[in-house]
Protein backbone atom coordinates (compact mmCIF):
# COMPACT_ATOMS: atom_id res chain seq x y z
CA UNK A 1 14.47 63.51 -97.73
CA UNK A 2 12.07 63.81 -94.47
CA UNK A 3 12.67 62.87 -91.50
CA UNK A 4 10.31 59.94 -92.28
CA UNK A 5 12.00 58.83 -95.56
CA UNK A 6 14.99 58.45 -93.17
CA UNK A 7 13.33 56.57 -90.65
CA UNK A 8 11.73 54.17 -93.25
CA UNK A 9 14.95 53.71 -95.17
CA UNK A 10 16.75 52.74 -91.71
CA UNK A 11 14.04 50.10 -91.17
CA UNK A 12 14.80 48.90 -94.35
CA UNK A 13 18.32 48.34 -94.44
CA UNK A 14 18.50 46.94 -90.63
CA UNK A 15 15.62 44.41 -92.17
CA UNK A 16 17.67 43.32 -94.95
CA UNK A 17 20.23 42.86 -92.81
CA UNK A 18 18.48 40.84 -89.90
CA UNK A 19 16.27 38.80 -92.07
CA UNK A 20 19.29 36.71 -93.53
CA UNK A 21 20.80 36.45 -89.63
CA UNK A 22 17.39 35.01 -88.41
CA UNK A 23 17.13 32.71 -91.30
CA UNK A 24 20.20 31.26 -90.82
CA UNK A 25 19.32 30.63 -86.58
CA UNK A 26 16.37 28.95 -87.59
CA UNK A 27 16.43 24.63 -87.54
CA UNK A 28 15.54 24.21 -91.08
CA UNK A 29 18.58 24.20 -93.52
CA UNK A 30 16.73 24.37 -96.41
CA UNK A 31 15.53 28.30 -95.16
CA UNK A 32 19.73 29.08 -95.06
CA UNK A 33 20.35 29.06 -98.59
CA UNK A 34 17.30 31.57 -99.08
CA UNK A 35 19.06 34.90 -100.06
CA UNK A 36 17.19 38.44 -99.71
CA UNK A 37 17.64 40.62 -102.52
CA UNK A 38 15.53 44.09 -101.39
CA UNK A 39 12.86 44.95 -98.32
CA UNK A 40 10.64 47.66 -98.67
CA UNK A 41 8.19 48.85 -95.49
CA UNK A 42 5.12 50.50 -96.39
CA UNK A 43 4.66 54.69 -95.58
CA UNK A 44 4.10 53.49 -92.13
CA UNK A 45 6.70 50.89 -91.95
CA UNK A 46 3.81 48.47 -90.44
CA UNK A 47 4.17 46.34 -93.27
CA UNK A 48 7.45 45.25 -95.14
CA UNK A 49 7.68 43.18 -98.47
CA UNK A 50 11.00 41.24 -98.54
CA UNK A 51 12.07 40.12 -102.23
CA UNK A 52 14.15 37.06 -102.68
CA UNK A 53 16.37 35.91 -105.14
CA UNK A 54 14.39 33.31 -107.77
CA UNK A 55 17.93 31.87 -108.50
CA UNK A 56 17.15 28.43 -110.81
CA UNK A 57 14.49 27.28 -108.82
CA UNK A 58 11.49 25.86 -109.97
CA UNK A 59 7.86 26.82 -109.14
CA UNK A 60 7.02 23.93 -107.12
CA UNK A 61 10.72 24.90 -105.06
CA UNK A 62 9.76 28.49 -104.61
CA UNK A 63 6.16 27.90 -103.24
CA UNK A 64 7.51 25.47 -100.84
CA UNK A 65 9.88 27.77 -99.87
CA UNK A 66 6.98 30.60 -99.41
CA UNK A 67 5.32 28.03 -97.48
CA UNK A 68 7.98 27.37 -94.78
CA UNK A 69 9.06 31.36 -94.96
CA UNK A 70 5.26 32.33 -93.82
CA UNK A 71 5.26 29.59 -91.11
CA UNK A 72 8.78 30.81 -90.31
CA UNK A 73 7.58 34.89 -90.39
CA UNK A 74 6.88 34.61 -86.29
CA UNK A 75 9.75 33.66 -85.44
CA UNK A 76 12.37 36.31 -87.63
CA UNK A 77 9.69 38.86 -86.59
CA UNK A 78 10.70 37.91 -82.95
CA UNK A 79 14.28 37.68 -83.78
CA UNK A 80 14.33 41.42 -85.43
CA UNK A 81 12.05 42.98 -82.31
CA UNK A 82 14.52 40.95 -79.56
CA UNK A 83 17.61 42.08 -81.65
CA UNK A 84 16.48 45.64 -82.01
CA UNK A 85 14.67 46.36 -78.80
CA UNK A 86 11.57 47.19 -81.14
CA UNK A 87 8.59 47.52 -79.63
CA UNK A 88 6.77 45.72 -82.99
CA UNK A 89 8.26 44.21 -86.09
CA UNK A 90 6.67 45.43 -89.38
CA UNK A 91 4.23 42.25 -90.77
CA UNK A 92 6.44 40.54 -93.25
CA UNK A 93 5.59 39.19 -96.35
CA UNK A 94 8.04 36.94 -98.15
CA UNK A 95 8.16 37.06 -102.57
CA UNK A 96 10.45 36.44 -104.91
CA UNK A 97 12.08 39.07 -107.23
CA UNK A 98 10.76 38.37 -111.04
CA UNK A 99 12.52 41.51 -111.91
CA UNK A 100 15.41 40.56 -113.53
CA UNK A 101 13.98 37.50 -114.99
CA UNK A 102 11.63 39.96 -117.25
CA UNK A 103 14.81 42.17 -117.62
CA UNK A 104 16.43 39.18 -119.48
CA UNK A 105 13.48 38.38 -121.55
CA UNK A 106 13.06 42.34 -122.33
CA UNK A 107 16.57 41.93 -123.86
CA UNK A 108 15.84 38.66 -125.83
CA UNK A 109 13.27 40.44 -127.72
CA UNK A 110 15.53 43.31 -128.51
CA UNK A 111 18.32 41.20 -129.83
CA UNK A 112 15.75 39.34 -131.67
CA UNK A 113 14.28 42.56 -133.15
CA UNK A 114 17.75 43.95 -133.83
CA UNK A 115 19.02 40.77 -135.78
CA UNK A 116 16.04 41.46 -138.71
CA UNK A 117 17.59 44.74 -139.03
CA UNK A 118 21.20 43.71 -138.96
CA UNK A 119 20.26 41.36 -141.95
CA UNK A 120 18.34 43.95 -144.39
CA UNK A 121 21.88 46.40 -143.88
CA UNK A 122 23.73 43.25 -145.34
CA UNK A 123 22.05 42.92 -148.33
């Protein structure tokens, strides 16, 4: 790894960690129970892409939630510079993880493909 892959990989992993602290300082409750799965800066770390756990909420739910997360985005940017002693935050953006939700459905469609088979080696 570079000296750079370091650097961004430290920025990473102090976000992850101060972007649930700041959330939970912040007045509205609804914001605490937000959890953040994985932050990744860009090459330059002046940009950072925080993923969220979808958990069972609906769509309406999660673009409110984006809503009050991009109004929010000044303030945990502040919190993370003050907390740090950074001279600037990366620019956060705020989306929710649909990995594992097409990891499940990838899976579906192998059982379902699998089950054909299973029932031809019966016969």
């Amino acid at each position: 790894m570079t000296p750079s892959q370091i650097k961004q990989k430290r920025t990473e992993s102090l976000l992850q960690e101060l972007i649930p602290e700041a959330l939970s300082s912040l007045n509205d409750a609804r914001l605490h129970e937000v959890d953040v799965i994985e932050v990744i800066c860009s090459k330059g770390r002046s940009d950072a892409k925080v993923y969220l756990d979808p958990h069972a909420y609906t769509e309406k739910e999660r673009n409110l939630f984006l809503k009050l997360l991009s109004k929010a985005r000044p303030l945990i940017e502040a919190h993370c510079m003050q907390d740090q002693g950074w001279y600037r935050c990366p620019n956060l953006t705020f989306e929710f993880d649909e990995h594992f939700q097409r990891v499940t459905k990838v899976e579906e469609l192998f059982k379902k493909i699998a089950k054909p088979k299973e029932d031809k080696d019966e016969s």
